[in-house]
Protein backbone atom coordinates (compact mmCIF):
# COMPACT_ATOMS: atom_id res chain seq x y z
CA UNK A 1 5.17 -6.37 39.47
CA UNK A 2 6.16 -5.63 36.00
CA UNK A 3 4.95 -1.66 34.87
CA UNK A 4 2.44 -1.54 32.54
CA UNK A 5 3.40 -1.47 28.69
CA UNK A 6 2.54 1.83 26.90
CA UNK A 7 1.19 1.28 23.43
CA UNK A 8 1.15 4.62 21.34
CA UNK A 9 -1.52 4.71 18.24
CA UNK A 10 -1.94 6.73 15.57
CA UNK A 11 -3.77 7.32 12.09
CA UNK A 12 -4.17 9.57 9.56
CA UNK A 13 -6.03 9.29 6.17
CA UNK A 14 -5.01 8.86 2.56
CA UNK A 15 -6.39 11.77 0.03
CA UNK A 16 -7.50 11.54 -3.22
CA UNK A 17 -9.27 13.87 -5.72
CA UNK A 18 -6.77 16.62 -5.30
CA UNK A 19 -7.49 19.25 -7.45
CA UNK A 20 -4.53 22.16 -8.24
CA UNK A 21 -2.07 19.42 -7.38
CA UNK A 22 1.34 20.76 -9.51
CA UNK A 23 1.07 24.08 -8.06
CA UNK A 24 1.86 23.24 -4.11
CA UNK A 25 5.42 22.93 -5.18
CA UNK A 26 8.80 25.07 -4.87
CA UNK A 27 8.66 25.85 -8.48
CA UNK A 28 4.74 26.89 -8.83
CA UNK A 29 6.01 29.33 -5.93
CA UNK A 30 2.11 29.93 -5.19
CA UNK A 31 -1.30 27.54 -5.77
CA UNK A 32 -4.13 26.58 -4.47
CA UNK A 33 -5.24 22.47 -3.98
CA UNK A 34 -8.49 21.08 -3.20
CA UNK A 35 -8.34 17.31 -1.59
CA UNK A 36 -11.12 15.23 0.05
CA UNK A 37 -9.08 12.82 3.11
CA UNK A 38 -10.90 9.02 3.29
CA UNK A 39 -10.06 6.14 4.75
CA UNK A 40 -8.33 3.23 4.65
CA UNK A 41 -6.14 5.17 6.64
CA UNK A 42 -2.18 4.53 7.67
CA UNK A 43 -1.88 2.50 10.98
CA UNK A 44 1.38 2.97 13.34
CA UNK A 45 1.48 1.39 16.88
CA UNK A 46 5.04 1.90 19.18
CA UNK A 47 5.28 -0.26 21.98
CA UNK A 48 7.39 1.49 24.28
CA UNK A 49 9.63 0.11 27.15
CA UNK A 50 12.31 1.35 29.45
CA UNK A 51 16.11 0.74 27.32
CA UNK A 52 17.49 -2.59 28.30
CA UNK A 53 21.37 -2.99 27.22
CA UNK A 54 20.84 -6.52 26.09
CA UNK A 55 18.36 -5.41 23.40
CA UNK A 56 18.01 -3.00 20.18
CA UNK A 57 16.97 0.91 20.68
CA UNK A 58 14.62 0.51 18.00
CA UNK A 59 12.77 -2.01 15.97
CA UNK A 60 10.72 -1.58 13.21
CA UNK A 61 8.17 -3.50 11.57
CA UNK A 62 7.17 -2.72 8.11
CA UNK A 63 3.76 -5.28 7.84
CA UNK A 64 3.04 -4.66 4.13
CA UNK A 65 6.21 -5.63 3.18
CA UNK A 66 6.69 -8.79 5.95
CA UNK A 67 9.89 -7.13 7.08
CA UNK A 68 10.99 -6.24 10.23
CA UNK A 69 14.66 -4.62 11.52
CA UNK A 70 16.58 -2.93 14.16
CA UNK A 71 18.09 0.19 13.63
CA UNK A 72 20.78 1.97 15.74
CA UNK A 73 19.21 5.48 16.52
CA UNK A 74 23.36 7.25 16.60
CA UNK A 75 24.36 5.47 13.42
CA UNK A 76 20.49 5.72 11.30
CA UNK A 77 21.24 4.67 7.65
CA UNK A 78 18.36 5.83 4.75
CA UNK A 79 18.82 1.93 3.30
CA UNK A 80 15.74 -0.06 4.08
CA UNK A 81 12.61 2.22 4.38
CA UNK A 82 14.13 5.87 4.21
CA UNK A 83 10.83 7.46 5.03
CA UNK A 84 10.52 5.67 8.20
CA UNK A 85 14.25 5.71 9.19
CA UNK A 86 14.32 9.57 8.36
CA UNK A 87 11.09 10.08 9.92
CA UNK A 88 13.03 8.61 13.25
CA UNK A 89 16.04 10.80 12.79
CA UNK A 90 14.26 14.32 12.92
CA UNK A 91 13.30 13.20 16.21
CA UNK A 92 14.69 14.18 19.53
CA UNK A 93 13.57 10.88 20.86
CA UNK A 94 14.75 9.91 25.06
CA UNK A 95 17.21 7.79 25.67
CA UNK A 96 15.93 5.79 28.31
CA UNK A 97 13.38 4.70 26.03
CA UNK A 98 13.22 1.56 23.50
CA UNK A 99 10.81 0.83 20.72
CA UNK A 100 9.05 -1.37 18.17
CA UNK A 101 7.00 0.67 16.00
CA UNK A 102 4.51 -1.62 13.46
CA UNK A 103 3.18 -0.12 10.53
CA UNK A 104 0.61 -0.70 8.26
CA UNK A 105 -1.90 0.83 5.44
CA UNK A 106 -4.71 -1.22 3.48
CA UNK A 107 -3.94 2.13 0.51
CA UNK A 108 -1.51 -0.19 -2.04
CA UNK A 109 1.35 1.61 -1.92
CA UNK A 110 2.33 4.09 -4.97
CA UNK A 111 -1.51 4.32 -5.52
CA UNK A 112 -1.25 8.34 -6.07
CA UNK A 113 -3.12 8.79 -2.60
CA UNK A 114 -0.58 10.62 -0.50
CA UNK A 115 -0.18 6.95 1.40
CA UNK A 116 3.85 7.70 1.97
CA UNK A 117 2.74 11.15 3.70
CA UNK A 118 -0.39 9.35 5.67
CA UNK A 119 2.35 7.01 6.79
CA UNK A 120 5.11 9.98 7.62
CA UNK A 121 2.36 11.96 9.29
CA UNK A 122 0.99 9.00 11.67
CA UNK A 123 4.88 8.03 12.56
CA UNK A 124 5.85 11.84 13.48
CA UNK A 125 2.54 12.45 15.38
CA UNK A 126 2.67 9.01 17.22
CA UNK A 127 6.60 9.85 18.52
CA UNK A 128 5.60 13.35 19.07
CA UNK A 129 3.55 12.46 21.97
CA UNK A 130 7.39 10.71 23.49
CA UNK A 131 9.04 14.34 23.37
CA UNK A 132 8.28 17.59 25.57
CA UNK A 133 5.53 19.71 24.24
CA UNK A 134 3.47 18.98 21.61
CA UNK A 135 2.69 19.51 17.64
CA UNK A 136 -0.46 20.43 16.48
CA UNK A 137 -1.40 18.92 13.26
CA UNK A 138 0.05 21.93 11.24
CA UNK A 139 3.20 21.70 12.97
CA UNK A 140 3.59 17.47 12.05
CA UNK A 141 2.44 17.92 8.53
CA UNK A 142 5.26 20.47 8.03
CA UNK A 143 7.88 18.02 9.80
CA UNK A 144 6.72 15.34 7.69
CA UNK A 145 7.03 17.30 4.37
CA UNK A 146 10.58 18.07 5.69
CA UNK A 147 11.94 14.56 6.25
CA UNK A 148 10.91 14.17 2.31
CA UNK A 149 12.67 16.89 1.10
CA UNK A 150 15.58 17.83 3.52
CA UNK A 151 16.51 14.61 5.29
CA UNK A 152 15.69 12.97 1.74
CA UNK A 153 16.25 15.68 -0.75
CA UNK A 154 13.02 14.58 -2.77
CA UNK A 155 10.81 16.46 -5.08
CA UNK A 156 7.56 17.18 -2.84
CA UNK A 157 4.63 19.06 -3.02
CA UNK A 158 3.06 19.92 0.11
CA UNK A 159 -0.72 19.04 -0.20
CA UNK A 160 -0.39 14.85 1.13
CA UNK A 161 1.14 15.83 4.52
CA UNK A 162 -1.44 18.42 4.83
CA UNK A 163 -4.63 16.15 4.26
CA UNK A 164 -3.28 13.47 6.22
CA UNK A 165 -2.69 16.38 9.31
CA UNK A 166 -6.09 17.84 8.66
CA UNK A 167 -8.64 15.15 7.14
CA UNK A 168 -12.18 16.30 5.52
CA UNK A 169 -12.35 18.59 2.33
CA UNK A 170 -9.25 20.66 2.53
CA UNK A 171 -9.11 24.07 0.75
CA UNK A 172 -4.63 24.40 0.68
CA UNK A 173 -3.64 28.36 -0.24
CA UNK A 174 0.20 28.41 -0.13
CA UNK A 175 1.17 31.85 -0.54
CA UNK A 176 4.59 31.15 -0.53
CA UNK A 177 6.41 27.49 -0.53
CA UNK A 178 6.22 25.79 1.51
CA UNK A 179 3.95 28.41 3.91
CA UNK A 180 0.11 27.84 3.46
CA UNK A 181 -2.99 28.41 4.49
CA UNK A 182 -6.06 25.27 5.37
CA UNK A 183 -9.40 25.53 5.33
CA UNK A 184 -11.87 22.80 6.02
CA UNK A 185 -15.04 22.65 3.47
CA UNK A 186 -17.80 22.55 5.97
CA UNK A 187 -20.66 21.01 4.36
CA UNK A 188 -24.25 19.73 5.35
CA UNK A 189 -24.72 15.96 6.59
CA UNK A 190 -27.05 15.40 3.54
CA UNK A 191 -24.14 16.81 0.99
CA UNK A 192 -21.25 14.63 3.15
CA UNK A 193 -23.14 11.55 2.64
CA UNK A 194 -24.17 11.94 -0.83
CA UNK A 195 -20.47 12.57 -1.55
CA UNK A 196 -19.32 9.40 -0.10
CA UNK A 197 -21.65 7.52 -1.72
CA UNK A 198 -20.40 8.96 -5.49
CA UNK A 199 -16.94 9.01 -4.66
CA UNK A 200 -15.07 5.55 -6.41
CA UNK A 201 -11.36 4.96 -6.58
CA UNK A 202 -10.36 3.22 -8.93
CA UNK A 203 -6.48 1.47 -8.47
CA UNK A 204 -4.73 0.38 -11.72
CA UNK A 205 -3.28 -2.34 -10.50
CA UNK A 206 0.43 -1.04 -10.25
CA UNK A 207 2.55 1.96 -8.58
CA UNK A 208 2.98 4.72 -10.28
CA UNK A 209 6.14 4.96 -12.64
CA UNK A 210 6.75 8.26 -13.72
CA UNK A 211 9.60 10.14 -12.49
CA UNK A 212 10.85 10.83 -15.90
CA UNK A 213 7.59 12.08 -17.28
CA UNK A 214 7.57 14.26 -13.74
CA UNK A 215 11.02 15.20 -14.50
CA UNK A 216 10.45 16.24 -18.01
CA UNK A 217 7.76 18.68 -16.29
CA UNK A 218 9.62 20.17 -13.40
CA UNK A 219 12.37 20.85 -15.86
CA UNK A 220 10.27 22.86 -18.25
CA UNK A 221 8.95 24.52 -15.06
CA UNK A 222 11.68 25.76 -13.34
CA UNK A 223 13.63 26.70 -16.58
CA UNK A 224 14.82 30.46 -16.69
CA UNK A 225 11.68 32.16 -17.85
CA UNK A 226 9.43 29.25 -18.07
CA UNK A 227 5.67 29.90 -18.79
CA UNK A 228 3.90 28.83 -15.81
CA UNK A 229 0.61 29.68 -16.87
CA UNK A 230 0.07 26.37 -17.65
CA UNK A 231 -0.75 25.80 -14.15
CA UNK A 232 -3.25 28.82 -13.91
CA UNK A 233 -6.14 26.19 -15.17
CA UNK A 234 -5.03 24.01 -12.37
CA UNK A 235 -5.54 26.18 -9.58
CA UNK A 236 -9.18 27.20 -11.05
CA UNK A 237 -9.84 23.67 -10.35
CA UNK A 238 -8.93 23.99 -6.98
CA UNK A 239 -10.87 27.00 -6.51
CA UNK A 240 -13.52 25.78 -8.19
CA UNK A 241 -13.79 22.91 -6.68
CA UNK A 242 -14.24 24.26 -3.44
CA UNK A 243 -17.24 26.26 -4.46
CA UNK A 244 -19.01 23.42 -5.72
CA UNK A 245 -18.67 21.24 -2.47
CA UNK A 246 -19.90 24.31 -0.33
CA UNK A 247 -22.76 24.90 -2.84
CA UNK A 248 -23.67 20.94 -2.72
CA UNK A 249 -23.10 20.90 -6.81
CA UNK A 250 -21.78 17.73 -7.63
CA UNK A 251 -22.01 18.54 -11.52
CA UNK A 252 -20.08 21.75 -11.16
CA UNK A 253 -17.54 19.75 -9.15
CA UNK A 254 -17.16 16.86 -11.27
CA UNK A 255 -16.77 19.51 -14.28
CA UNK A 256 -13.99 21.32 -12.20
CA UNK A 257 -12.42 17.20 -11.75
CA UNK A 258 -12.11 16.93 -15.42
CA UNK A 259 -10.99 20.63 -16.32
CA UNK A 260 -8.46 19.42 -13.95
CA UNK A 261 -7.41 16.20 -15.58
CA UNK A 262 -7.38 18.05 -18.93
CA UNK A 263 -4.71 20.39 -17.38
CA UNK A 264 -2.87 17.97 -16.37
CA UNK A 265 -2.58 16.43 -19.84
CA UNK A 266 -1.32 19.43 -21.15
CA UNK A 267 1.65 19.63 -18.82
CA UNK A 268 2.83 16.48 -20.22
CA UNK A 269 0.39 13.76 -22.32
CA UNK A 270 1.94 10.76 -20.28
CA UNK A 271 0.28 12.22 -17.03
CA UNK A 272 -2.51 10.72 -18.10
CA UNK A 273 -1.78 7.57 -19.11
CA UNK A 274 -4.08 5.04 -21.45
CA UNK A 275 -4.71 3.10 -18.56
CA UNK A 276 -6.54 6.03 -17.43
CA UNK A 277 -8.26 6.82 -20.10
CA UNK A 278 -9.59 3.28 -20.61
CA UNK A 279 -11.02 3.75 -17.02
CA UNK A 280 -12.64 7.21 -17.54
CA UNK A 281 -14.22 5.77 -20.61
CA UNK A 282 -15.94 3.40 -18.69
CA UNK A 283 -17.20 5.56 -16.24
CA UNK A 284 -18.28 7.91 -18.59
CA UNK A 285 -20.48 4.97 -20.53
CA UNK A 286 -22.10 4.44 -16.67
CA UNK A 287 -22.45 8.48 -16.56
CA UNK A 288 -19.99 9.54 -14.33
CA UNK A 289 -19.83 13.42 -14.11
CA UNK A 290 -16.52 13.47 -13.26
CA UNK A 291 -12.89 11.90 -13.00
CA UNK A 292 -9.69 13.13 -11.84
CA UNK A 293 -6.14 11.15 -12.16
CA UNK A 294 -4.93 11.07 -7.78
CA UNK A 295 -1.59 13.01 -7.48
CA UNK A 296 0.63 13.87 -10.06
CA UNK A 297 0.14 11.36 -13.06
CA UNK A 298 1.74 8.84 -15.04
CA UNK A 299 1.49 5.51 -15.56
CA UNK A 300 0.09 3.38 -12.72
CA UNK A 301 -1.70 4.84 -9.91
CA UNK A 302 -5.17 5.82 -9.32
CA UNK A 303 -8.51 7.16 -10.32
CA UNK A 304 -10.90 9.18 -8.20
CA UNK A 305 -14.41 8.81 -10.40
CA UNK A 306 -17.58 11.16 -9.44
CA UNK A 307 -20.50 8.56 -10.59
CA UNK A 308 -23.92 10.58 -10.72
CA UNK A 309 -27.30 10.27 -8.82
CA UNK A 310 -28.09 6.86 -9.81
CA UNK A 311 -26.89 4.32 -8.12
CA UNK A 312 -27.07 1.52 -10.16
CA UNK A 313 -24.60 3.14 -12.54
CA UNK A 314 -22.03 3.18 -10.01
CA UNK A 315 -22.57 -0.21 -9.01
CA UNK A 316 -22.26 -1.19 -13.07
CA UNK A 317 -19.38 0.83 -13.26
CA UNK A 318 -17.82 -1.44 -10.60
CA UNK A 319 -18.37 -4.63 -11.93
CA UNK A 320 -16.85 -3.68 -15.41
CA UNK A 321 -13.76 -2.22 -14.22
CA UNK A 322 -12.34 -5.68 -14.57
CA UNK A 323 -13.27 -5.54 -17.67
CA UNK A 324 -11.05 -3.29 -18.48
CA UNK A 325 -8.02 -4.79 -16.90
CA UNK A 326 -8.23 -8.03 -14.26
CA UNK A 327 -5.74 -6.23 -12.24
CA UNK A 328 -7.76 -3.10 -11.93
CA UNK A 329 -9.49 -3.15 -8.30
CA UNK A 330 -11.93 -0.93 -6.57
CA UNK A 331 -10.68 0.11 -3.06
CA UNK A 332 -13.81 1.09 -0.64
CA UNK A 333 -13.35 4.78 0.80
CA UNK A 334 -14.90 6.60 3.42
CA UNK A 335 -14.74 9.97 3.94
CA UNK A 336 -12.68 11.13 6.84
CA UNK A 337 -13.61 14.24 9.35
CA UNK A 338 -10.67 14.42 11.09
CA UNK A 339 -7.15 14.06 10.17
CA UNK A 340 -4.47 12.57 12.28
CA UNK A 341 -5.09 11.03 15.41
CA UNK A 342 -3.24 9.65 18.19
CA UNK A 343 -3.69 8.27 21.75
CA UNK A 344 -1.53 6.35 24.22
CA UNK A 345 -3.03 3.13 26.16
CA UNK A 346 -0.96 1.15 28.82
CA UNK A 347 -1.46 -2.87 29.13
């Protein structure tokens, strides 16, 4: 009789509304980040199977781009999907062990939601549970900001891999890069729901393109004697933010969304691009009390919009997105509780 097959799972959420983003970097040396983790969240399934010589290690399927490969775990190349392949290579993974790992989010990808780190973070915490011990949440969101930048030697802050780890409103203190503190924003059911039900993101119909604009930034940043108080206004926002979600205010935090949007613009104008300012037009004209451009700016991306009380403005505010731009699209959120999770089932 032919063993069972064991079938590894794991998710983790997608963040948006991130507050203080630009100072959870090496540069900013210290900040503070507010995020809110929702769903759709990053899908990974690994069917695993004892090694057969007559068939590869390792397979991966990469659904939202129809592709699927093999990949040598002694020879691992950065070529096709470098986030996955690294993500594989930090690993001590057995050697009597094959797999096909699928993976999949509804998030578009380059949508400014942390979906590469929800991704990262599901991957590591689904092989995790294949090696001796275990990593709490903490532990994978650190390994998965460290197959960005030292197996990939990218610019990263350190917020995604964090939300994705933790899920619900996360209060982020790093006190020294990358080394930080997480607190979960406890709130009532009544102030949970009502969030959810304001909460809109808005996609702009492309990735985000930016890296110049980003690199422009960083290089005024980490100049000898730059003036960093530029981000000072960003981790208010943060901090700010926070105390309005624990006080139920959704005013005071859609005030401390735009005071962080603002900010942004005056690191560099292009972080907020006209496509976002078309959007947060609209929602202003349906009364939205607040708007924040998702991750680090440019063109492309994403919106989170705080609509107010009524909820016939929200739905209005919907319908004319298009109106805006026909490949502008709403993506339905849900707030998430929890963070990553993972479980093993055998067929």
């Amino acid at each position: 009789m032919d063993k069972p097959r064991r079938v590894i799972n794991a998710t983790a959420p997608i963040r948006i509304c991130d507050l203080g983003g630009w100072t959870d970097t090496w540069f900013a040396e210290t900040g503070a980040v507010f995020n809110i983790g929702v769903y759709p969240y990053a899908e990974v399934q690994i069917y695993v199977r004892e090694t057969q010589s007559d068939s590869p290690r390792i397979v991966i399927h990469a659904e939202n781009y129809h592709e699927s490969y093999a990949i040598d775990p002694h020879k691992i190349a950065y070529d096709r999907h470098p986030l996955l392949e690294a993500s594989i290579d930090i690993m001590n993974l057995p050697n009597n062990l094959s797999f096909e790992i699928n993976l999949y989010s509804r998030a578009p990808g380059g949508c400014s939601t942390g979906t590469s780190a929800a991704i990262t973070t599901a991957l590591l915490g689904a092989l995790d549970l294949l090696t001796p011990g275990r990593r709490t949440p903490h532990e994978i969101a650190r390994l998965a900001h460290r197959v960005e930048t030292e197996k990939l030697g990218l610019q990263c802050g350190i917020q995604d891999q964090i939300c994705s780890a933790h899920g619900g409103i996360c209060f982020i203190e790093m006190y020294q890069y990358p080394l930080a503190s997480v607190s979960n924003i406890l709130v009532s059911d009544s102030v949970w729901w009502e969030l959810e039900r304001r909460l809109v993101l808005v996609y702009l119909g492309r990735s985000h393109s930016s890296s110049e604009v980003h690199g422009r930034v960083i290089e005024r940043l980490e100049s000898k004697n730059a003036d960093k108080s530029v981000l000072e206004p960003l981790r208010q926002a943060a901090v700010d933010g926070k105390n309005a979600a624990y006080a139920g205010d959704f005013n005071a935090l859609g005030a401390a969304m735009i005071r962080n949007t603002e900010a942004q613009g005056a690191l560099h104008p292009k972080l907020v691009s006209e496509e976002a300012r078309a959007v947060i037009e609209v929602a202003r004209r349906y009364g939205a009390v607040g708007w924040k451009v998702n991750g680090a700016g440019g063109e492309g991306g994403s919106l989170t919009i705080l609509c107010d009380a009524e909820g016939e403005h929200k739905r209005k505010f919907i319908e004319a997105v298009p109106s805006v731009d026909l490949a502008f699209q709403v993506i339905p959120t849900y707030l998430s509780r929890i963070g990553l999770r993972r479980w093993e089932v055998c067929e």
